[in-house]
PDB file of N, CA and C in Angstrom:
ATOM      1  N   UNK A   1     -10.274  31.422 -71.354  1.00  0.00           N
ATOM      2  CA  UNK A   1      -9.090  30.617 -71.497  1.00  0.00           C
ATOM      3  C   UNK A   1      -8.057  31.445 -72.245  1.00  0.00           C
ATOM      4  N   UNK A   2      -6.998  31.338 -71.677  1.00  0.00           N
ATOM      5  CA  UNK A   2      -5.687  32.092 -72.522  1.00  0.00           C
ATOM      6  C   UNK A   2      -4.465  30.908 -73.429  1.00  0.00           C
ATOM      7  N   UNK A   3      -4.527  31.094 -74.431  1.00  0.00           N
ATOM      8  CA  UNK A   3      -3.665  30.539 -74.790  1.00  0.00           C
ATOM      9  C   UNK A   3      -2.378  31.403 -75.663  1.00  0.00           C
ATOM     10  N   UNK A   4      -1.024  30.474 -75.479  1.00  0.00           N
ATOM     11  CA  UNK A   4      -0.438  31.299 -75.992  1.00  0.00           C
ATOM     12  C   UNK A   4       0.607  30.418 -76.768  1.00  0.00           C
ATOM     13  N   UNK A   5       0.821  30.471 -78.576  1.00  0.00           N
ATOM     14  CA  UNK A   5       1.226  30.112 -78.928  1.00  0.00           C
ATOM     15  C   UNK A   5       2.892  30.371 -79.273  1.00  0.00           C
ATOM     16  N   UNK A   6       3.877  29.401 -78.610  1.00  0.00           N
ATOM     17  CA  UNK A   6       5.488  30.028 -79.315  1.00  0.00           C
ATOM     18  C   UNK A   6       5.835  28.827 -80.464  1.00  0.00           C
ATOM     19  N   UNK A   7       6.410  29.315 -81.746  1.00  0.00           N
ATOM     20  CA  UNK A   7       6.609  28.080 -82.765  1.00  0.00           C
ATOM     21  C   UNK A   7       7.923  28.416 -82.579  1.00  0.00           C
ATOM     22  N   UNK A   8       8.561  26.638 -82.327  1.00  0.00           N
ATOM     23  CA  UNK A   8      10.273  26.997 -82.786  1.00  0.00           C
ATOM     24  C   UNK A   8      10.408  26.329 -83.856  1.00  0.00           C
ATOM     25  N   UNK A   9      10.826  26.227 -84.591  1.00  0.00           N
ATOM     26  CA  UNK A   9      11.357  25.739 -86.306  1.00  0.00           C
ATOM     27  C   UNK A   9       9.641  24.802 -86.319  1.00  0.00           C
ATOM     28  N   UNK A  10       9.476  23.980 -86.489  1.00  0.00           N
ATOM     29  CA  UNK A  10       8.427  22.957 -86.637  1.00  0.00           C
ATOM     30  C   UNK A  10       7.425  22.580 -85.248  1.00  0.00           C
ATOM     31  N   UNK A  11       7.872  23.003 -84.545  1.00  0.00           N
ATOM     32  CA  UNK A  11       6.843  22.392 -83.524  1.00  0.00           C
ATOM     33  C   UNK A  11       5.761  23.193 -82.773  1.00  0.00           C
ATOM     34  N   UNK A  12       5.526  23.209 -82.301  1.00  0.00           N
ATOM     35  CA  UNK A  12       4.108  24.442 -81.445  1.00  0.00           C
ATOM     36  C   UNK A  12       3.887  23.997 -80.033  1.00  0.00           C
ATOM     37  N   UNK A  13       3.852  25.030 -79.266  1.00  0.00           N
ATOM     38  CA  UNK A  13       4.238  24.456 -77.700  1.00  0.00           C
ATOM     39  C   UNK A  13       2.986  25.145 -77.371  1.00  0.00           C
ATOM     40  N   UNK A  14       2.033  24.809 -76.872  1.00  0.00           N
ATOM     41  CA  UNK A  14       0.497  25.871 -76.708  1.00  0.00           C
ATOM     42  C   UNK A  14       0.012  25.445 -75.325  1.00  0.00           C
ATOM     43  N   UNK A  15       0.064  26.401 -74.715  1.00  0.00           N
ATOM     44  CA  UNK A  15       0.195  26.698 -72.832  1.00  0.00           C
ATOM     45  C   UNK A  15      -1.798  27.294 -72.346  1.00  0.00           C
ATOM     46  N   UNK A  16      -1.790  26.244 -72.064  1.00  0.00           N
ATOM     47  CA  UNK A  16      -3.652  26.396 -71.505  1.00  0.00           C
ATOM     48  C   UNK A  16      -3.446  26.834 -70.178  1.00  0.00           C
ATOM     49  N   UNK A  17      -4.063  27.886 -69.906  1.00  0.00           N
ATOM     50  CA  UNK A  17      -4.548  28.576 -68.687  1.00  0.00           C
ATOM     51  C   UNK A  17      -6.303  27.983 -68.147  1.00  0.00           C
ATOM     52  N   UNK A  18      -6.639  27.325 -67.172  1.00  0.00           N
ATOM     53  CA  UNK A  18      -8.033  27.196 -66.981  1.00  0.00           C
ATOM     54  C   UNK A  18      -8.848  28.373 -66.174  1.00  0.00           C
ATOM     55  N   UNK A  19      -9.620  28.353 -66.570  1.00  0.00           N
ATOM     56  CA  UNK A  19     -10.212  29.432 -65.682  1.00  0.00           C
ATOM     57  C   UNK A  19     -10.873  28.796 -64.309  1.00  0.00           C
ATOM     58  N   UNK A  20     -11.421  27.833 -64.429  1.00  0.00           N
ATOM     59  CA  UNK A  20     -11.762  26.966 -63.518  1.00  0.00           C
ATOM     60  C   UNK A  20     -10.791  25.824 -62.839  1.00  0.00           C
ATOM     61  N   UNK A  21     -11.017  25.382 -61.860  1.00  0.00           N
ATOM     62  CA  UNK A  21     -10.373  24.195 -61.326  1.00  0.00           C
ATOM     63  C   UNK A  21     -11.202  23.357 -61.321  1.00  0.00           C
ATOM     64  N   UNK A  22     -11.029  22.324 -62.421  1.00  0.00           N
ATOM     65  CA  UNK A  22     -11.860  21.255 -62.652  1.00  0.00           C
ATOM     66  C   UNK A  22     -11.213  20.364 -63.407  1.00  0.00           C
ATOM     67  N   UNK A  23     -11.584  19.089 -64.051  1.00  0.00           N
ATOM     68  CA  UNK A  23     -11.066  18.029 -64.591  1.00  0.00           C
ATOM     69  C   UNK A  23     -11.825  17.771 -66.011  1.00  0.00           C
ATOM     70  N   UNK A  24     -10.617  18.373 -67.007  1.00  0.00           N
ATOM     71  CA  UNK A  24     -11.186  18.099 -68.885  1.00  0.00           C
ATOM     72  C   UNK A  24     -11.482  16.635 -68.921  1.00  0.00           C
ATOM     73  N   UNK A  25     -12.459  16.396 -69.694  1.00  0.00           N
ATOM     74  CA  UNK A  25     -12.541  15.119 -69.869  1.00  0.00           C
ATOM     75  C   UNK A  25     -11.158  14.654 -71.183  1.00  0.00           C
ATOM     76  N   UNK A  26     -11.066  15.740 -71.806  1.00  0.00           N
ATOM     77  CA  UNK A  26      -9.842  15.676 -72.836  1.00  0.00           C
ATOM     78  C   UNK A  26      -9.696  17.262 -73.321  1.00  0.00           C
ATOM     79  N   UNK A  27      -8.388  17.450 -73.704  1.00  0.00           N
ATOM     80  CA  UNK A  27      -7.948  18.853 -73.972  1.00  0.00           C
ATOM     81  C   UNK A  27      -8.234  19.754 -75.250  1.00  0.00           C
ATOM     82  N   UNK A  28      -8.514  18.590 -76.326  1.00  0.00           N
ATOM     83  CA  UNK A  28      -8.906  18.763 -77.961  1.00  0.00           C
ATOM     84  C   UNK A  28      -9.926  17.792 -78.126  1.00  0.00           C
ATOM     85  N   UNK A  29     -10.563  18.194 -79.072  1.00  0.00           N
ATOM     86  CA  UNK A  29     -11.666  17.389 -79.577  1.00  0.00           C
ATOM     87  C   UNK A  29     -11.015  16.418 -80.404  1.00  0.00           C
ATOM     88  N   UNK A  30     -11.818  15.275 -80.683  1.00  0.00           N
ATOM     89  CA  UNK A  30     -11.367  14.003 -81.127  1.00  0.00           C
ATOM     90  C   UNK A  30     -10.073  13.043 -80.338  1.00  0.00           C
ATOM     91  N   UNK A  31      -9.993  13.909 -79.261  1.00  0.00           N
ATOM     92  CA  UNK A  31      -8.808  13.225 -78.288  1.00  0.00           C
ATOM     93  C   UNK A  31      -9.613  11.874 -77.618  1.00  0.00           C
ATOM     94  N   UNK A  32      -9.220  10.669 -76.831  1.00  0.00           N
ATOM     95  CA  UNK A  32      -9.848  10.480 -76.015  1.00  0.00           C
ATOM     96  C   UNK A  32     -10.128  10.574 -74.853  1.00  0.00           C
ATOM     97  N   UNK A  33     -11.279  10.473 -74.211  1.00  0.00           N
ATOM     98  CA  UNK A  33     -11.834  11.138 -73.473  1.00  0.00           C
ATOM     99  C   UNK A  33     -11.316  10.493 -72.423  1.00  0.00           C
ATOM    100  N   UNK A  34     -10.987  10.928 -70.828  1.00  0.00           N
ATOM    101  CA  UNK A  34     -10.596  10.360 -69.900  1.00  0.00           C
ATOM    102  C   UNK A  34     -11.981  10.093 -68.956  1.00  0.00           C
ATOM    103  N   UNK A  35     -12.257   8.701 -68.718  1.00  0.00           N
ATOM    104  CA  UNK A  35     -13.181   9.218 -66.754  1.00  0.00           C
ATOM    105  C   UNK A  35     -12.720   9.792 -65.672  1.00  0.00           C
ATOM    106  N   UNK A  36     -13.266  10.960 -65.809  1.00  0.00           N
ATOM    107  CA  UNK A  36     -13.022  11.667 -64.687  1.00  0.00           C
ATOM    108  C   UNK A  36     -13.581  11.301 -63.267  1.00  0.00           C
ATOM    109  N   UNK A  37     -14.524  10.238 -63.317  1.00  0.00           N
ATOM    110  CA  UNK A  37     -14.970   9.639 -61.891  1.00  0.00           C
ATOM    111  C   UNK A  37     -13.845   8.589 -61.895  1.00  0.00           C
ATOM    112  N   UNK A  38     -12.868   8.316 -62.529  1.00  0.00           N
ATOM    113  CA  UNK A  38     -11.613   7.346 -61.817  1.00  0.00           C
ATOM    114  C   UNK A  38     -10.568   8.049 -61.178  1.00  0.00           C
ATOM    115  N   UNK A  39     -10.251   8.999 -61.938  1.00  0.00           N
ATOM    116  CA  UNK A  39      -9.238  10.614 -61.323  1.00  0.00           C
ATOM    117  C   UNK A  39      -9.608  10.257 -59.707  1.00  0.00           C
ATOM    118  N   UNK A  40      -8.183  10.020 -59.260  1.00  0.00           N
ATOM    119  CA  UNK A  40      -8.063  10.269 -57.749  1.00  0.00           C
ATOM    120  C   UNK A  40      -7.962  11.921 -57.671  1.00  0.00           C
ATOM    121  N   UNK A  41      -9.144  12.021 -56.936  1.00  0.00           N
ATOM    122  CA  UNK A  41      -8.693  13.905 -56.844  1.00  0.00           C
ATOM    123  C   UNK A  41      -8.428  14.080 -55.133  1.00  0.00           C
ATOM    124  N   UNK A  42      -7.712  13.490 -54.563  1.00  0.00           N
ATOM    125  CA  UNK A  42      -7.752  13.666 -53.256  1.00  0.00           C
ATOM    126  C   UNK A  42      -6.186  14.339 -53.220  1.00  0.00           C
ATOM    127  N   UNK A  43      -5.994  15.503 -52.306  1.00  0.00           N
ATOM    128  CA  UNK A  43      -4.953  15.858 -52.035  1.00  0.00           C
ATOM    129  C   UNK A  43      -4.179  15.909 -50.427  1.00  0.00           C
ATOM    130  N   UNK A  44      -3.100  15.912 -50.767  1.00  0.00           N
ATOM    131  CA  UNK A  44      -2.486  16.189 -49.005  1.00  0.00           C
ATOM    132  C   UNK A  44      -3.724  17.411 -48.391  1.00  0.00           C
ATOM    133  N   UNK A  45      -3.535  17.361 -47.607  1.00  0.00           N
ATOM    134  CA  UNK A  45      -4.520  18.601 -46.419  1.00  0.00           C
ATOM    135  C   UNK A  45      -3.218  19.563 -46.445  1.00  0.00           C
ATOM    136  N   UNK A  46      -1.879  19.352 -46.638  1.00  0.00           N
ATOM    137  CA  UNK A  46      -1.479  20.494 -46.508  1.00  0.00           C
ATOM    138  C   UNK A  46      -1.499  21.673 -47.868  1.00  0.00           C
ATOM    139  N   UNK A  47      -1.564  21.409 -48.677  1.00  0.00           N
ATOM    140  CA  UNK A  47      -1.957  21.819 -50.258  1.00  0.00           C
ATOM    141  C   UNK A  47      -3.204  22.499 -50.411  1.00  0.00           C
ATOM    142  N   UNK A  48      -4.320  22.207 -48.908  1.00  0.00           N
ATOM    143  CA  UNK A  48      -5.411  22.776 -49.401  1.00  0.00           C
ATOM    144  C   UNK A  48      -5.705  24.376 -48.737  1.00  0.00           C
ATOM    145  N   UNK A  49      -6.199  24.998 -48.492  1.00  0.00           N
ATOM    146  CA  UNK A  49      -5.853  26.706 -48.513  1.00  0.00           C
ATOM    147  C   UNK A  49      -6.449  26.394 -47.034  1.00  0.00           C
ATOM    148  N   UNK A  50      -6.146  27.751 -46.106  1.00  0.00           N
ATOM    149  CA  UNK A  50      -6.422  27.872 -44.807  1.00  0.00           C
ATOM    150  C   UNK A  50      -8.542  27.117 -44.701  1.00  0.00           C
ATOM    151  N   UNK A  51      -9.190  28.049 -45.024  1.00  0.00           N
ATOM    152  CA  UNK A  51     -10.594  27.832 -45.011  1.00  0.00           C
ATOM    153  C   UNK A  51     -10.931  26.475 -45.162  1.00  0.00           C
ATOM    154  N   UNK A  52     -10.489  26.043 -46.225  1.00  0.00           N
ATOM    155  CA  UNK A  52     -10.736  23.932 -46.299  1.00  0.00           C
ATOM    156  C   UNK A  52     -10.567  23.619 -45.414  1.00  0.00           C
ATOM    157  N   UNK A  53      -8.862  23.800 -44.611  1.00  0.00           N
ATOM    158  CA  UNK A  53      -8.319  23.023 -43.287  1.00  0.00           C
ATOM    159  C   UNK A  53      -9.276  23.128 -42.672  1.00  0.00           C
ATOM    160  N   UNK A  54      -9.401  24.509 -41.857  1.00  0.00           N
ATOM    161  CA  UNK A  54     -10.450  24.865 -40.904  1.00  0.00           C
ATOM    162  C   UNK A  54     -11.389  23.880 -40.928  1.00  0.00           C
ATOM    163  N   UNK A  55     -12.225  23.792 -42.065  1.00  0.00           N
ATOM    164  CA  UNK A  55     -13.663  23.038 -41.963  1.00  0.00           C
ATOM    165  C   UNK A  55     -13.410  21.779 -42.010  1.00  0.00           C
ATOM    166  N   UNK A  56     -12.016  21.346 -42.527  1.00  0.00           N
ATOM    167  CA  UNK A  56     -11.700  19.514 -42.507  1.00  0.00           C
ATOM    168  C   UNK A  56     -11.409  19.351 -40.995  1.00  0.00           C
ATOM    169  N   UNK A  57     -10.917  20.320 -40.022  1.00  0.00           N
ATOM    170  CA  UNK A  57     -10.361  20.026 -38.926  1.00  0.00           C
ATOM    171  C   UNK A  57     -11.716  20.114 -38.026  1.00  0.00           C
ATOM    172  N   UNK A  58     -12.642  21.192 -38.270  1.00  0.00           N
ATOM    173  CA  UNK A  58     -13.681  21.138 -37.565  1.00  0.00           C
ATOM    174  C   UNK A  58     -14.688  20.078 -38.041  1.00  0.00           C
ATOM    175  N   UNK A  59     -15.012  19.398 -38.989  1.00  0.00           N
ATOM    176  CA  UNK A  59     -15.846  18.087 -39.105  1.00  0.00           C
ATOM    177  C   UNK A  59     -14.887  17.044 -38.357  1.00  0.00           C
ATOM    178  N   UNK A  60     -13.512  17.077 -38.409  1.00  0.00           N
ATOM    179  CA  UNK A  60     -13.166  15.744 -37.600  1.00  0.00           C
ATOM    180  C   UNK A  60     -13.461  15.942 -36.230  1.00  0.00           C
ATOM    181  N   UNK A  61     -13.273  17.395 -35.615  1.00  0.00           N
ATOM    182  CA  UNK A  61     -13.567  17.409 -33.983  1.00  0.00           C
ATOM    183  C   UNK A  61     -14.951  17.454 -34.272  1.00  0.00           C
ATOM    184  N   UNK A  62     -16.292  17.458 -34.779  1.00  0.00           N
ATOM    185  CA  UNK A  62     -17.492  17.287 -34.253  1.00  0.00           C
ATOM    186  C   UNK A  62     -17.726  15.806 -34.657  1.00  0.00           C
ATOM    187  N   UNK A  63     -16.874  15.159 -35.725  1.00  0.00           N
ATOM    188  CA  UNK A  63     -16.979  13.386 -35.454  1.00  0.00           C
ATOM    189  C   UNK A  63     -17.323  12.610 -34.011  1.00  0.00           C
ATOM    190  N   UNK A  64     -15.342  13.284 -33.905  1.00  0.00           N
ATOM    191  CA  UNK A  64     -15.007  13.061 -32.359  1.00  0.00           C
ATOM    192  C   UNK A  64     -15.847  13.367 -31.608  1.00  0.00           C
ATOM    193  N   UNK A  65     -16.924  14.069 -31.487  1.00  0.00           N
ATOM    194  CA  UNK A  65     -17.266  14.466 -30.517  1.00  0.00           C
ATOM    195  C   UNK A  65     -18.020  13.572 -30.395  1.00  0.00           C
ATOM    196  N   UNK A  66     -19.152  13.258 -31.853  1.00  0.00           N
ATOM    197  CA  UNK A  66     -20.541  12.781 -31.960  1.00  0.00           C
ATOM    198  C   UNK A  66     -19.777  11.238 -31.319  1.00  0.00           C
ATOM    199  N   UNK A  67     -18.895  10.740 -31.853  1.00  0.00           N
ATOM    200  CA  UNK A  67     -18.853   9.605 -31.017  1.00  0.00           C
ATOM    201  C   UNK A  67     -18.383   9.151 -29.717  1.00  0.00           C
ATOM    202  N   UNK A  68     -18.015  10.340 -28.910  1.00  0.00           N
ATOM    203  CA  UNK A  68     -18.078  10.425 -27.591  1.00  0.00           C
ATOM    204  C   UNK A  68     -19.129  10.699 -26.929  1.00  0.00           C
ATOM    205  N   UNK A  69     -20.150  11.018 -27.675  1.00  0.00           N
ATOM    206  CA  UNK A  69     -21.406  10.987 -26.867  1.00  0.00           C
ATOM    207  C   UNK A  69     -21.282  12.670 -26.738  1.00  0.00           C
ATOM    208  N   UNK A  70     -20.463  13.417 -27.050  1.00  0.00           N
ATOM    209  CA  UNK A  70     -21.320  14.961 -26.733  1.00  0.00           C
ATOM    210  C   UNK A  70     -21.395  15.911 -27.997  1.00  0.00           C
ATOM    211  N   UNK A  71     -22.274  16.910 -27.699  1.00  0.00           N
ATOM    212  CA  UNK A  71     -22.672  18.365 -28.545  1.00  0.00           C
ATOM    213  C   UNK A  71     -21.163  18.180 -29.183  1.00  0.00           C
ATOM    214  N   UNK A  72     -21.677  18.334 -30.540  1.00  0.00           N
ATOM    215  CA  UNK A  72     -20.849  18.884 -31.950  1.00  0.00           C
ATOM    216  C   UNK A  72     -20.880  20.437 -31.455  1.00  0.00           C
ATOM    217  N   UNK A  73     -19.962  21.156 -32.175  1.00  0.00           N
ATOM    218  CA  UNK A  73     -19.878  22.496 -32.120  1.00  0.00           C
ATOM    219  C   UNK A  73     -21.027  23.052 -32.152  1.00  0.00           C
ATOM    220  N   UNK A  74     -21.776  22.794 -33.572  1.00  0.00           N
ATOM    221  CA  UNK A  74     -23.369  23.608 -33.678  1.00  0.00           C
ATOM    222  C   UNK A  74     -23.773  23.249 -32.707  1.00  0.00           C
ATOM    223  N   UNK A  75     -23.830  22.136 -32.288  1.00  0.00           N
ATOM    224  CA  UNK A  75     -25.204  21.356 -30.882  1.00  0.00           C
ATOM    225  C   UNK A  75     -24.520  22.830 -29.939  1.00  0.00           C
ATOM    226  N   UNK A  76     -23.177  22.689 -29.578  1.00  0.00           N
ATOM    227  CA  UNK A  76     -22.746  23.603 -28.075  1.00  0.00           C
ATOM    228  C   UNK A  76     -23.249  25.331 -28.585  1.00  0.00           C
ATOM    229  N   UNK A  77     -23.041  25.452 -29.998  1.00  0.00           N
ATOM    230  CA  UNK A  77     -23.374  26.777 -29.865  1.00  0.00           C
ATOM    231  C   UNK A  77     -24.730  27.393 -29.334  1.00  0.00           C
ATOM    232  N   UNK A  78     -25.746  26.398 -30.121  1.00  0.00           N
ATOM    233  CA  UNK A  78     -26.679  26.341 -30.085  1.00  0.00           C
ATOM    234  C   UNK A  78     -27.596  26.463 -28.465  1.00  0.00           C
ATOM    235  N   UNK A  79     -27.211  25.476 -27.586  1.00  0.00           N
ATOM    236  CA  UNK A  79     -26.913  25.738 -26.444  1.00  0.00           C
ATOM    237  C   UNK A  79     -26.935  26.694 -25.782  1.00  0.00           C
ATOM    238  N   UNK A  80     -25.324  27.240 -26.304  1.00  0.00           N
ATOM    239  CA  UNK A  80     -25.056  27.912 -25.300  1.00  0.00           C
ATOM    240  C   UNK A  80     -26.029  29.950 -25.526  1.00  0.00           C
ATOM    241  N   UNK A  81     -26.802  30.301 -26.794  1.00  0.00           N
ATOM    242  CA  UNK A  81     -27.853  31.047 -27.099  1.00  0.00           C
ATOM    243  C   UNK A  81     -29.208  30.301 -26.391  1.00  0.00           C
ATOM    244  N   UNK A  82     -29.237  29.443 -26.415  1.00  0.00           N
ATOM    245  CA  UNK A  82     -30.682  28.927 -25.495  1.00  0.00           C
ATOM    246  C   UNK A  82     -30.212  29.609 -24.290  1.00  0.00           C
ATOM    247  N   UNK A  83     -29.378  29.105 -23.876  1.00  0.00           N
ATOM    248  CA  UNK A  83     -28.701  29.048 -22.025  1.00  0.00           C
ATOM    249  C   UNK A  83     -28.659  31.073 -22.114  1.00  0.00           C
ATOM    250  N   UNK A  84     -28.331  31.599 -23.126  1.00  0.00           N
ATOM    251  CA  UNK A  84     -28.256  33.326 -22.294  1.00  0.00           C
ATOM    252  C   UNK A  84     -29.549  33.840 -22.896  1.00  0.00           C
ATOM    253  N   UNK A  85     -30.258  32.889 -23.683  1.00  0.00           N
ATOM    254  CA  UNK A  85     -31.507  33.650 -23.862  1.00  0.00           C
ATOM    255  C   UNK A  85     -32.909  33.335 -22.564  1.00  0.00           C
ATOM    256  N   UNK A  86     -32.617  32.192 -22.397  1.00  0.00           N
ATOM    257  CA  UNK A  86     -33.519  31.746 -21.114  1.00  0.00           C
ATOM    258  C   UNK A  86     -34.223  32.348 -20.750  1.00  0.00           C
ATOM    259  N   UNK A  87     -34.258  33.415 -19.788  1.00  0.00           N
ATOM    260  CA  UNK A  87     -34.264  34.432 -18.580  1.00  0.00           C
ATOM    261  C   UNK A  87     -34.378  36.105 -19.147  1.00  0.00           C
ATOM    262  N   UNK A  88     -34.265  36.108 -20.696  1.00  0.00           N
ATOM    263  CA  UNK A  88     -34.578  37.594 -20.884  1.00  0.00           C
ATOM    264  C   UNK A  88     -35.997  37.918 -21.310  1.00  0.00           C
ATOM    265  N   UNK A  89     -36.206  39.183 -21.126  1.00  0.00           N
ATOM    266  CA  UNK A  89     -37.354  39.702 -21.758  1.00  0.00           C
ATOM    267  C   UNK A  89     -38.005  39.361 -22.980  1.00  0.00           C
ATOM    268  N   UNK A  90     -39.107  38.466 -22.604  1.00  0.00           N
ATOM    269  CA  UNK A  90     -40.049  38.111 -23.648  1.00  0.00           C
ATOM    270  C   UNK A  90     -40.163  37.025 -24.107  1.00  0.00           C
ATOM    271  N   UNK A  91     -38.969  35.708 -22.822  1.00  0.00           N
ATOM    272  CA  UNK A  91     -38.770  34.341 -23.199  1.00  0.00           C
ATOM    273  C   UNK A  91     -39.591  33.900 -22.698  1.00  0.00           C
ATOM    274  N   UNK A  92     -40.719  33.102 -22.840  1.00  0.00           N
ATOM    275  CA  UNK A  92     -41.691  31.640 -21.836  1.00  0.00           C
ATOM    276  C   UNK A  92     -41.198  31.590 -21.218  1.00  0.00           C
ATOM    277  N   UNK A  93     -39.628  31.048 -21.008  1.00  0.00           N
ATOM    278  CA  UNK A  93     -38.959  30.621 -19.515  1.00  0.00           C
ATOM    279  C   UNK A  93     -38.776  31.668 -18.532  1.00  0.00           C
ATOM    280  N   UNK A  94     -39.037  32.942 -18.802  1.00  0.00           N
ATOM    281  CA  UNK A  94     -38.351  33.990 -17.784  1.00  0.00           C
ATOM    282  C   UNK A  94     -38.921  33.818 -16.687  1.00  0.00           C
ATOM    283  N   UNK A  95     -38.290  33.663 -15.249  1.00  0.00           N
ATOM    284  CA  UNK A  95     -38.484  33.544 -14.405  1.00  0.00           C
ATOM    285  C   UNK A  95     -38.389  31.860 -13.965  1.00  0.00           C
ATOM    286  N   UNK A  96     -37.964  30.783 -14.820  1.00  0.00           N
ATOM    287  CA  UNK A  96     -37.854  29.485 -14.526  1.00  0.00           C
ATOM    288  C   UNK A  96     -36.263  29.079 -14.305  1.00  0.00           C
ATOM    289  N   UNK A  97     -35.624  28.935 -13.597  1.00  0.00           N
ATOM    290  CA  UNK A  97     -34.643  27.948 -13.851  1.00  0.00           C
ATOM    291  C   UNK A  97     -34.074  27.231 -15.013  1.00  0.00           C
ATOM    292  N   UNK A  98     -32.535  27.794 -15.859  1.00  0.00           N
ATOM    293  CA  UNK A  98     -32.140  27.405 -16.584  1.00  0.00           C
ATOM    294  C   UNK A  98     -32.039  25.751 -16.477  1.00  0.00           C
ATOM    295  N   UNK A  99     -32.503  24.802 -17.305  1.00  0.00           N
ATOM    296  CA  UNK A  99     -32.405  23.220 -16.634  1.00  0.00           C
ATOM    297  C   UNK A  99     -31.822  22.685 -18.284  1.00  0.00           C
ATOM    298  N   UNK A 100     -30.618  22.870 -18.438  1.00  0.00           N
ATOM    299  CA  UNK A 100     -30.056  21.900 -19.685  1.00  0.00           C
ATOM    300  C   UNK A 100     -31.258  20.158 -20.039  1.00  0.00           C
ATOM    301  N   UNK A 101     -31.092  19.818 -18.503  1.00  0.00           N
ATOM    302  CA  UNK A 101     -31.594  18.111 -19.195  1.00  0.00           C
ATOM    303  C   UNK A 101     -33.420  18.407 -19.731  1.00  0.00           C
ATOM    304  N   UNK A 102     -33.895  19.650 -19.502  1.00  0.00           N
ATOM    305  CA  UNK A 102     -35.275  19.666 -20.166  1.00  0.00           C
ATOM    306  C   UNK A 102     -35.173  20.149 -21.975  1.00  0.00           C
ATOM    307  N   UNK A 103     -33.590  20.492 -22.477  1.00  0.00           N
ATOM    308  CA  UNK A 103     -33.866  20.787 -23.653  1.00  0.00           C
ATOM    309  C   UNK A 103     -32.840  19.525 -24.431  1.00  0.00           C
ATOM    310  N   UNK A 104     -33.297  19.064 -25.876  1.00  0.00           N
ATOM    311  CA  UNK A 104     -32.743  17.885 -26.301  1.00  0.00           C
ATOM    312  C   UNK A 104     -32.791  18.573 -27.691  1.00  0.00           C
ATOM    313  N   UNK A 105     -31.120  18.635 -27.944  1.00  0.00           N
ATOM    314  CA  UNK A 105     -30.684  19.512 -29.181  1.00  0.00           C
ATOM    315  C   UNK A 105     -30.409  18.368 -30.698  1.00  0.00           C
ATOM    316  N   UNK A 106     -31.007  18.074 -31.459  1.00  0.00           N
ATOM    317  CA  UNK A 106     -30.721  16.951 -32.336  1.00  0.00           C
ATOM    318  C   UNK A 106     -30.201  17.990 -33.725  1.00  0.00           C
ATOM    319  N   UNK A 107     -28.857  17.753 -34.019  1.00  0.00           N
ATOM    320  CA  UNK A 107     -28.295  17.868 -34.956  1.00  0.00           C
ATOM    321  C   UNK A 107     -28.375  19.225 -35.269  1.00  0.00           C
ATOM    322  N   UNK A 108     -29.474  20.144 -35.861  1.00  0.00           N
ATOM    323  CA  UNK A 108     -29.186  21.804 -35.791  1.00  0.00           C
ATOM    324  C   UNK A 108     -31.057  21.813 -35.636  1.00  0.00           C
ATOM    325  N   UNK A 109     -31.375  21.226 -34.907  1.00  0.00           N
ATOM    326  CA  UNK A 109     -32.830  21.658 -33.963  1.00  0.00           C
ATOM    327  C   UNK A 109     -32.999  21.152 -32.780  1.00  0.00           C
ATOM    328  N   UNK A 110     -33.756  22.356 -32.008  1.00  0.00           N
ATOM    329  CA  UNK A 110     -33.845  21.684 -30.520  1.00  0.00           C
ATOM    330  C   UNK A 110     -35.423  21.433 -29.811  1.00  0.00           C
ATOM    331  N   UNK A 111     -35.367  20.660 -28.952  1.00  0.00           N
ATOM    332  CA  UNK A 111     -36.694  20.530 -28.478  1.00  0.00           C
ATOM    333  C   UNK A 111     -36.530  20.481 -27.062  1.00  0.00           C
ATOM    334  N   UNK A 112     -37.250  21.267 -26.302  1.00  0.00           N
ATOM    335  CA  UNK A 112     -37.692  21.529 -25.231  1.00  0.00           C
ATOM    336  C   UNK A 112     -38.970  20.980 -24.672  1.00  0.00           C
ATOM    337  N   UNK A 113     -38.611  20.156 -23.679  1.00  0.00           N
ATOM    338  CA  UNK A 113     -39.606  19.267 -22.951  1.00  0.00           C
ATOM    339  C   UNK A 113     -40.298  20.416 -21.917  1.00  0.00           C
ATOM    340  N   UNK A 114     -41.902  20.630 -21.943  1.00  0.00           N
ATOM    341  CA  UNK A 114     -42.529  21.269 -21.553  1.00  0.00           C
ATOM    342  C   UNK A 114     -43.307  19.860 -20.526  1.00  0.00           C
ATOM    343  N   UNK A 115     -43.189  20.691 -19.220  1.00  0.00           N
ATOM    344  CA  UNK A 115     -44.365  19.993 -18.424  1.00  0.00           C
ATOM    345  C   UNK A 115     -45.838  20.586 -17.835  1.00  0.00           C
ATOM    346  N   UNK A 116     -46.877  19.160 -17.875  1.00  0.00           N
ATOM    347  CA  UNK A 116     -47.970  19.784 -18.370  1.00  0.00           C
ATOM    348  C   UNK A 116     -48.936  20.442 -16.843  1.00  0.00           C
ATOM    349  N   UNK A 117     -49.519  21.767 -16.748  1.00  0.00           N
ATOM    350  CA  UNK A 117     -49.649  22.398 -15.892  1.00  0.00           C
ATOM    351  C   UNK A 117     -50.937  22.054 -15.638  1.00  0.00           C
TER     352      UNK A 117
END
């Protein structure tokens, strides 16, 4: 913490730097203490740095998605490494027919319906 004191005739003006971004419960001891679980800490989305957006914008499109009934981003990525791994060297499936409706991707695991020979 940096502080830096300027005195003009009687008074003292003392400038707190935080090192953290977080919420004092109070600034001096014997102050009283604020709840910090009442602190609205919610901000505009435009205030928050590129990387937040990103991930606030990508949980609302895999909302959207989940309640349209299709693959969230992870579900499609996920996917779409099953779908080019299929058919290579050293997969069970090589030599079978890529068939999407035999694999059922739940949330970030997948299961593949095997039929019995």
């Amino acid at each position: 913490m940096f502080a830096q004191v300027i005195i003009f005739s009687i008074k003292i003006q003392l400038c707190l730097d935080k090192v953290q971004e977080r919420w004092w419960e109070a600034a001096f001891d014997g102050e009283d203490k604020l709840n910090t679980r009442k602190i609205d800490c919610s901000r505009p989305m435009h205030e928050l740095d590129d990387e937040a957006q990103a991930k606030i914008q990508q949980l609302m499109y895999d909302e959207q998605r989940k309640r349209q009934g299709l693959l969230t981003s992870e579900q499609e990525k996920m996917k779409n490494i099953l779908a080019s791994a299929w058919n290579k060297e050293g997969s069970p499936f090589r030599g079978t027919p890529y068939d999407p409706s035999q694999v059922k991707i739940d949330g970030t695991s997948m299961h593949i319906q095997t039929q019995p020979m």
